[in-house]
Protein backbone atom coordinates (compact mmCIF):
# COMPACT_ATOMS: atom_id res chain seq x y z
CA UNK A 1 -5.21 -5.06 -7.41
CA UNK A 2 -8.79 -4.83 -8.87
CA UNK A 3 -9.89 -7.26 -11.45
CA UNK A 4 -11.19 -6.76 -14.32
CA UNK A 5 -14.46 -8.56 -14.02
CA UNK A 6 -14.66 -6.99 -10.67
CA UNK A 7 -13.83 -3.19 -11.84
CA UNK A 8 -16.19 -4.13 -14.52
CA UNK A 9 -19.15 -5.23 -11.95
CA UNK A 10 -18.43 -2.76 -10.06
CA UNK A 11 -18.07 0.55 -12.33
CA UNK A 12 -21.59 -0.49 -13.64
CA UNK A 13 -22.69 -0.28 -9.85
CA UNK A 14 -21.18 2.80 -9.57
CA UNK A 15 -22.44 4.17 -12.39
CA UNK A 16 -25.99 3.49 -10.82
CA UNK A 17 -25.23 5.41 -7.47
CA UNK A 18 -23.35 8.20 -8.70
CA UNK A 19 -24.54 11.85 -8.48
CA UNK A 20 -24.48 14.41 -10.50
CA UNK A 21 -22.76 16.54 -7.75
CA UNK A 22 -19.00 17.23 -7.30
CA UNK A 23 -16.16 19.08 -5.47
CA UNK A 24 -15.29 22.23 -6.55
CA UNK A 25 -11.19 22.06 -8.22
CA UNK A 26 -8.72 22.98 -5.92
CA UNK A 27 -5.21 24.60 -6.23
CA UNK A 28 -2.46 22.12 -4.64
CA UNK A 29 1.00 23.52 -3.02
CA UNK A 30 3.50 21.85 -2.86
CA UNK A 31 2.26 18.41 -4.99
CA UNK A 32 4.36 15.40 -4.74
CA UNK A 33 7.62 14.55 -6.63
CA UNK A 34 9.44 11.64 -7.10
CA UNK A 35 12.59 12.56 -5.66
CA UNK A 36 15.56 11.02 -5.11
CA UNK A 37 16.62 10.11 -1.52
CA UNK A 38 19.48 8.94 0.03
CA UNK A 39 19.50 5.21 1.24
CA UNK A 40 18.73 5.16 4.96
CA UNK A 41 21.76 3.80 6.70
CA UNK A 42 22.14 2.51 10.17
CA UNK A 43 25.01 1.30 12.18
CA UNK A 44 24.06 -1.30 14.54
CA UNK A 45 21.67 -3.34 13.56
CA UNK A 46 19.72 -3.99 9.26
CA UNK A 47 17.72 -1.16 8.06
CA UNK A 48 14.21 -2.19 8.40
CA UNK A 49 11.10 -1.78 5.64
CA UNK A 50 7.75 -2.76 5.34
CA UNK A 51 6.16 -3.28 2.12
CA UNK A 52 2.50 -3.03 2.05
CA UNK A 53 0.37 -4.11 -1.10
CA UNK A 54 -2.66 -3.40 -3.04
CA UNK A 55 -5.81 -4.71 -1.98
CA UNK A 56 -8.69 -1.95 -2.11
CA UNK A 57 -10.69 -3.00 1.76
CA UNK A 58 -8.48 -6.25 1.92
CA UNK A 59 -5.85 -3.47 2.88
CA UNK A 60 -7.96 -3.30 6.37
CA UNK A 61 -5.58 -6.47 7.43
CA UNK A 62 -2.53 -4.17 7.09
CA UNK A 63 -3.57 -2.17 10.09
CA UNK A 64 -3.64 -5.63 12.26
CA UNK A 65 0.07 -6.65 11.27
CA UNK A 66 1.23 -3.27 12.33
CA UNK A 67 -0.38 -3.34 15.54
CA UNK A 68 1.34 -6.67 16.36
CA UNK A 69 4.95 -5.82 15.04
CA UNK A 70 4.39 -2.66 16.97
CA UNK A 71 3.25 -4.99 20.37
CA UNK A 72 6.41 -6.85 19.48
CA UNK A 73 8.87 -4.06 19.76
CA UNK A 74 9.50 -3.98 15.62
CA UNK A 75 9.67 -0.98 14.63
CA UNK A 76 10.20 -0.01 10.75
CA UNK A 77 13.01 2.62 9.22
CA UNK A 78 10.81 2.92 6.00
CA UNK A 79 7.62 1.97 4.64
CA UNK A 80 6.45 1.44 1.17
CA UNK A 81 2.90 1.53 0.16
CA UNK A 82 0.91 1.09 -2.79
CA UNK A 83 -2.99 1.54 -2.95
CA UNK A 84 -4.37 0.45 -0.16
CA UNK A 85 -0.58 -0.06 1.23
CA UNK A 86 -0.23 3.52 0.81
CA UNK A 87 -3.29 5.17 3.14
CA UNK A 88 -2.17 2.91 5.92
CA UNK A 89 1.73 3.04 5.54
CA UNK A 90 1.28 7.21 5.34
CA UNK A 91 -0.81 7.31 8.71
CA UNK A 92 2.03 5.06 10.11
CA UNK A 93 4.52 6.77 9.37
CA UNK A 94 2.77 9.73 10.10
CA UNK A 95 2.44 8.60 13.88
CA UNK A 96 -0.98 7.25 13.71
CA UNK A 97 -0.29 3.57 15.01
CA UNK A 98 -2.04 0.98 18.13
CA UNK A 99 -4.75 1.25 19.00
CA UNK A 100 -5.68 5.16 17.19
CA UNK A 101 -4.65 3.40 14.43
CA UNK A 102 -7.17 0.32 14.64
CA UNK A 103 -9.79 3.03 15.97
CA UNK A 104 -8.81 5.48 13.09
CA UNK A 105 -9.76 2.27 10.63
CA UNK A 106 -13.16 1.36 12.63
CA UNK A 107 -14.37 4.90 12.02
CA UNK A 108 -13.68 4.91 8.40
CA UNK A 109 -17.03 5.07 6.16
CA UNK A 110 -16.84 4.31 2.70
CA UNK A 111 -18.53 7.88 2.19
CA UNK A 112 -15.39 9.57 3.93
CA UNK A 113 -13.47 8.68 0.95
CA UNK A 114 -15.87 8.46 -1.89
CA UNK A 115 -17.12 11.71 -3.73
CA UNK A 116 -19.17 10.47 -6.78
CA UNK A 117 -18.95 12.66 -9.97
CA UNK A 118 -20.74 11.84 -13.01
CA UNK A 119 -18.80 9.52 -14.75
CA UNK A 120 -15.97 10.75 -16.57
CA UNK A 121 -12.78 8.47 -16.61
CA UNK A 122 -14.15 7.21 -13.19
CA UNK A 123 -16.97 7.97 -10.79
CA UNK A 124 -15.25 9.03 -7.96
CA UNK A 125 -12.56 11.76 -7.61
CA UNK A 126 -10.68 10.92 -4.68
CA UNK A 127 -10.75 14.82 -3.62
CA UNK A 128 -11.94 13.41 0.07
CA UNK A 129 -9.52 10.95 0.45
CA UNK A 130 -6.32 13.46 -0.44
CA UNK A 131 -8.38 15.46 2.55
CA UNK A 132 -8.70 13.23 5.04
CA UNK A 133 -4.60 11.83 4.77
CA UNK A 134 -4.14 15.64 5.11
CA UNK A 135 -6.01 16.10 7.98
CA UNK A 136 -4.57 13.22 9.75
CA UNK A 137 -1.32 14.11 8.70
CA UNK A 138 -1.87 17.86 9.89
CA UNK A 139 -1.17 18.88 6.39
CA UNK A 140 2.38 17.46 6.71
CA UNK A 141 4.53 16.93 3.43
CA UNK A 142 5.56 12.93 2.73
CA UNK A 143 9.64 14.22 3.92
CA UNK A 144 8.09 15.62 7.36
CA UNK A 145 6.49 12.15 8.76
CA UNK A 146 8.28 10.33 11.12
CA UNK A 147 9.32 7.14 9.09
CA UNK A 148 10.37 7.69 5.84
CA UNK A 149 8.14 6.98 3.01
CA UNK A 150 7.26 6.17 -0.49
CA UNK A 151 4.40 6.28 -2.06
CA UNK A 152 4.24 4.03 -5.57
CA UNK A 153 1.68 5.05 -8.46
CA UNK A 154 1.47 4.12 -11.98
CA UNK A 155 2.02 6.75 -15.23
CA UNK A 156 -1.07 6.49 -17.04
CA UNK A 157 0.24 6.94 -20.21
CA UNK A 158 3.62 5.57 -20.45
CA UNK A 159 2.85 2.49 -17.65
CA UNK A 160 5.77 3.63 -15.61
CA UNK A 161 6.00 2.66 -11.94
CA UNK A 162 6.41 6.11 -10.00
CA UNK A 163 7.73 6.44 -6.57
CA UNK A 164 6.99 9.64 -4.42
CA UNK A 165 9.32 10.71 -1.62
CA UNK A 166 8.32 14.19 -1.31
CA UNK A 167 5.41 17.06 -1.35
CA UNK A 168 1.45 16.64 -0.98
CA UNK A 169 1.16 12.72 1.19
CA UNK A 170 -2.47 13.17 0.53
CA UNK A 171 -2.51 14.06 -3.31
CA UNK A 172 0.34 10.69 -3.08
CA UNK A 173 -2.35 8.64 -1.71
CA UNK A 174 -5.04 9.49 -3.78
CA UNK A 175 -2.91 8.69 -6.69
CA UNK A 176 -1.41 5.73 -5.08
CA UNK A 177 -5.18 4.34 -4.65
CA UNK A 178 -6.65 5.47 -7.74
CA UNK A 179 -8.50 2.47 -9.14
CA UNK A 180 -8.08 2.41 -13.03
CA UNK A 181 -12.38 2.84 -13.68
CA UNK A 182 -13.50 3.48 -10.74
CA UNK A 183 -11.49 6.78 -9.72
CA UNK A 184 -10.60 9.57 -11.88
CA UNK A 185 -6.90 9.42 -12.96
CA UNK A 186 -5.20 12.37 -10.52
CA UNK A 187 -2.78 14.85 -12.57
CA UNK A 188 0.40 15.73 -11.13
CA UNK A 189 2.64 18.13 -12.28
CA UNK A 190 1.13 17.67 -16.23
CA UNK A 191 1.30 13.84 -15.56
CA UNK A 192 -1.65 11.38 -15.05
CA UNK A 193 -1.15 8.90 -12.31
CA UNK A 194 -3.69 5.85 -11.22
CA UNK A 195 -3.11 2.94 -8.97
CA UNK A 196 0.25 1.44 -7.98
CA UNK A 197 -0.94 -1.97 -7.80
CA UNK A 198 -1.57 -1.55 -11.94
CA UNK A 199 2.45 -2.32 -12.03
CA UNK A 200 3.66 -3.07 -8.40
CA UNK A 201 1.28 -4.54 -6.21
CA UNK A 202 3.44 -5.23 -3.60
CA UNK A 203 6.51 -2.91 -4.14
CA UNK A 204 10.09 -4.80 -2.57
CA UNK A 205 12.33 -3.35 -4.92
CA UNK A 206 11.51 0.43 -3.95
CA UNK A 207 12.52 -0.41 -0.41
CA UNK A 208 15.98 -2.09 -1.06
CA UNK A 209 16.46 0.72 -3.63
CA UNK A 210 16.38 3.11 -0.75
CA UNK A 211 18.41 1.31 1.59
CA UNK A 212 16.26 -1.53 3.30
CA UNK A 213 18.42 -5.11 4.57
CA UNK A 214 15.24 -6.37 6.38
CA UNK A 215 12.42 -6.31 4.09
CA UNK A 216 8.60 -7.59 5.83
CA UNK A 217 6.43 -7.41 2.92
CA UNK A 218 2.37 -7.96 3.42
CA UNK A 219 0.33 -9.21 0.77
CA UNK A 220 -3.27 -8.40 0.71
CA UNK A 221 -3.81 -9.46 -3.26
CA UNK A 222 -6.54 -12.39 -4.02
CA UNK A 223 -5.69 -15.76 -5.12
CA UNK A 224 -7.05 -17.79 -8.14
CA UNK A 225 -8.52 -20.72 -6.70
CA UNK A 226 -8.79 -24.32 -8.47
CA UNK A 227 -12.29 -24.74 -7.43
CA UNK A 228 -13.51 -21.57 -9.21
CA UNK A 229 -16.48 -20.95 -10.74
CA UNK A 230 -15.31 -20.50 -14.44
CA UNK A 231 -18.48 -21.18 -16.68
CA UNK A 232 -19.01 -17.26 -17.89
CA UNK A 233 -16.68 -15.01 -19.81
CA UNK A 234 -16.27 -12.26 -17.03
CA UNK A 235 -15.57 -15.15 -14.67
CA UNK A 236 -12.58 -16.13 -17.06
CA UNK A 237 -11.46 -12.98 -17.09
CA UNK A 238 -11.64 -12.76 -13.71
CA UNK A 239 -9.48 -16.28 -12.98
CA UNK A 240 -7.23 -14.62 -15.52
CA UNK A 241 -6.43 -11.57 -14.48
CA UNK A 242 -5.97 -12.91 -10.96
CA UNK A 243 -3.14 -16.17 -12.49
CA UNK A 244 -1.39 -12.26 -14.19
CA UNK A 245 -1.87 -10.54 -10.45
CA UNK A 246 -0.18 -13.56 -8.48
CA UNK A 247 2.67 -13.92 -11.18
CA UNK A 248 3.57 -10.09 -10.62
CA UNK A 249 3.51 -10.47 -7.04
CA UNK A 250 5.31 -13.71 -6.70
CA UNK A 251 8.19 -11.58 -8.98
CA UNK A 252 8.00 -9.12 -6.63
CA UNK A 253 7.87 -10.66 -2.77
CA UNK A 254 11.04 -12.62 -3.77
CA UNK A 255 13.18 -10.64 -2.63
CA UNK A 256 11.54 -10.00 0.53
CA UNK A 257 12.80 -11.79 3.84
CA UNK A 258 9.68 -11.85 5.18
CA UNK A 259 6.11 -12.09 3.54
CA UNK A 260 2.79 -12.47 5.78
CA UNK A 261 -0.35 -12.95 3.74
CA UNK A 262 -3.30 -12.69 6.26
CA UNK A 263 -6.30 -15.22 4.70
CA UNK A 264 -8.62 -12.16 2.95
CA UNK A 265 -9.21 -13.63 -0.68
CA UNK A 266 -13.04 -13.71 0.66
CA UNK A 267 -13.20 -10.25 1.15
CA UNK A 268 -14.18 -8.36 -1.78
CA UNK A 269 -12.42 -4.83 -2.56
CA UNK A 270 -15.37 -2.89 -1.44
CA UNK A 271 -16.21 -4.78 1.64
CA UNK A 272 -15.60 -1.85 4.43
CA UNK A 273 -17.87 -4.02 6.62
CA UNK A 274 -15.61 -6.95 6.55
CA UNK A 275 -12.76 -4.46 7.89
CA UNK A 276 -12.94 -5.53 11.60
CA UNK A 277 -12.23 -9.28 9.93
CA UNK A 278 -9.91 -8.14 8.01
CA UNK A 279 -7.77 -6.48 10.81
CA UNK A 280 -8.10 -9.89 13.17
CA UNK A 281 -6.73 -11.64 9.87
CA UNK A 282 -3.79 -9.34 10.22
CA UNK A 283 -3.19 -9.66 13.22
CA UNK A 284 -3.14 -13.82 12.90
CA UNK A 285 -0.59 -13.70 9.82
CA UNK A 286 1.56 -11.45 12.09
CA UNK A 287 1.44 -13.28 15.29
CA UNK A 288 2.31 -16.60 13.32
CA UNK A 289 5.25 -14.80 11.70
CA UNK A 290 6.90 -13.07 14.80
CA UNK A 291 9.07 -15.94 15.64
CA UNK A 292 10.39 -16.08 12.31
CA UNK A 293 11.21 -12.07 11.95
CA UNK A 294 13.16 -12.48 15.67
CA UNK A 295 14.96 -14.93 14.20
CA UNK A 296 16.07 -13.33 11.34
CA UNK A 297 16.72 -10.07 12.79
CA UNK A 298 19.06 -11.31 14.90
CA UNK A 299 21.04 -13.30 12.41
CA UNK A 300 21.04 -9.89 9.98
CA UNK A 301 22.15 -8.01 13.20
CA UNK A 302 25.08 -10.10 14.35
CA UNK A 303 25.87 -10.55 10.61
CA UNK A 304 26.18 -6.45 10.07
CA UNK A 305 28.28 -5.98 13.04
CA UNK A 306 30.61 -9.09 11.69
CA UNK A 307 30.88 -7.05 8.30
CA UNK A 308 31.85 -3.94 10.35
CA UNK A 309 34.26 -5.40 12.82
CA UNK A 310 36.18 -7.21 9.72
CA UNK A 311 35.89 -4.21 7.87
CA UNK A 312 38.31 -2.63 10.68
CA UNK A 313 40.84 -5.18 10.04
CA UNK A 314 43.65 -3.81 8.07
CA UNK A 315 44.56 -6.03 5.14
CA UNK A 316 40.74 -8.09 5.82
């Protein structure tokens, strides 16, 4: 999630580069909802999820866990994605995985994604991002991709977290990534949406709610440090706001059985050169947690088929 010292910093820098030109509106179809779905269900072995959190160019290191699970034979039921989280989850689970995946990340230019506006509620409109998920996608609706996925936002004005199954992935994403400041809040359906990570930077509870028993969540998010530098007001503000970031996330990665944090707190949110690091950091966390997830999928398997063989029992 983006600091406030940082947003601050960095909507004044913003500010500086931003043109006066922008993208024409444009009419969406079919714009996302947050639908209700049915809990995926399988029979033989725990109903996988990944969670992946907030974490602006930090979220790089999400494409190198999901290249190792992948190498590893894991393979996810659902994905969950906020922010950052949400760009790579929806070209996952849109088929976009390996090595096109890692490629598909390389070629990625901060100018692909950024359309400056004047400022107006943000300096960027996020117009090129919803286009490029689209693209990727082939235009394909968030209940068409492979895996099944959910996109988390936030309600502008009533703080609500917001969970899209359904309709326009890239219009999802944008609002999904929409940094409060630095992009323009995206309306949906008469409602104003910014980033998810503003009230679930790392969203467990959306994939037990629809039907995950193995949850692998990845945290991307930046933690305060003892050492810090914390002689000026915005650097305050900044240790602050990250001790209110870690408490939301430690709420929420409880309930996870798995949690890999790949070692990216010294990447800042805008660093798109740091992404090849951040991808080898990925990959690291992963590696170092494969033994564990083995392990524990196997115990959750031959736990579900005990459940179902007693449940055949009469009188069990």
């Amino acid at each position: 999630m983006i600091t406030i010292a940082g947003r601050f910093v960095l909507y004044l820098f913003l500010i500086g580069i931003a043109g006066c030109a922008s993208l024409p509106t444009e009419t969406i179809s079919n714009p996302p909802i947050a639908a209700t779905r049915s809990p995926v269900s399988v029979d033989d072995r725990p109903v996988v999820a990944y969670v992946l959190g907030s974490g602006a160019a930090r979220g790089f290191a999400h494409v190198g866990v999901l290249k190792i699970l992948e190498e590893h034979g894991i393979r996810p039921d659902i994905i969950v994605g906020t922010s950052a989280g949400s760009l790579v989850g929806a070209l996952y689970a849109g088929g976009i995985r390996g090595e096109e995946l890692m490629q598909a990340a390389l070629e990625l230019e901060r100018s692909d994604v950024a359309d400056w506006a004047l400022p107006n509620r943000g300096v960027i409109r996020g117009m090129l991002l919803q286009r490029l998920v689209n693209e990727r996608l082939n235009n394909r609706a968030i209940e068409q991709l492979d895996i099944v996925f959910a996109c988390v936002a936030t309600a502008l004005r009533t703080g609500e977290r917001t969970v899209f199954t359904r309709g326009n992935t890239g219009m999802a994403v944008r609002a999904s990534s929409s940094f409060p400041g630095v992009f323009r809040p995206v309306t949906i359906n008469g409602q104003e949406y910014v980033d998810g990570g503003v009230v679930s930077p790392v969203p467990v509870a959306v994939a037990r709610e629809l039907g995950a028993e193995f949850v692998i969540a990845v945290d991307v998010s930046k933690l305060p440090k003892e050492d810090a530098n914390i002689d000026s007001t915005l650097q305050v503000l900044h240790q602050s706001f990250l001790i209110m970031s870690q408490a939301m996330v430690g709420a929420e990665i409880e309930d996870a059985d798995v949690v890999i944090r790949p070692d990216v707190s010294e990447i800042s949110l805008m660093a798109f050169d740091k992404r090849e690091h951040a991808m080898k950091e990925g990959e690291q966390a992963a590696q170092a947690s494969i033994p564990q997830i083995k392990q524990l999928l196997l115990q959750k398997a031959r736990d579900k088929r005990t459940r179902r063989w007693n449940a055949t029992i009469p009188g069990y």
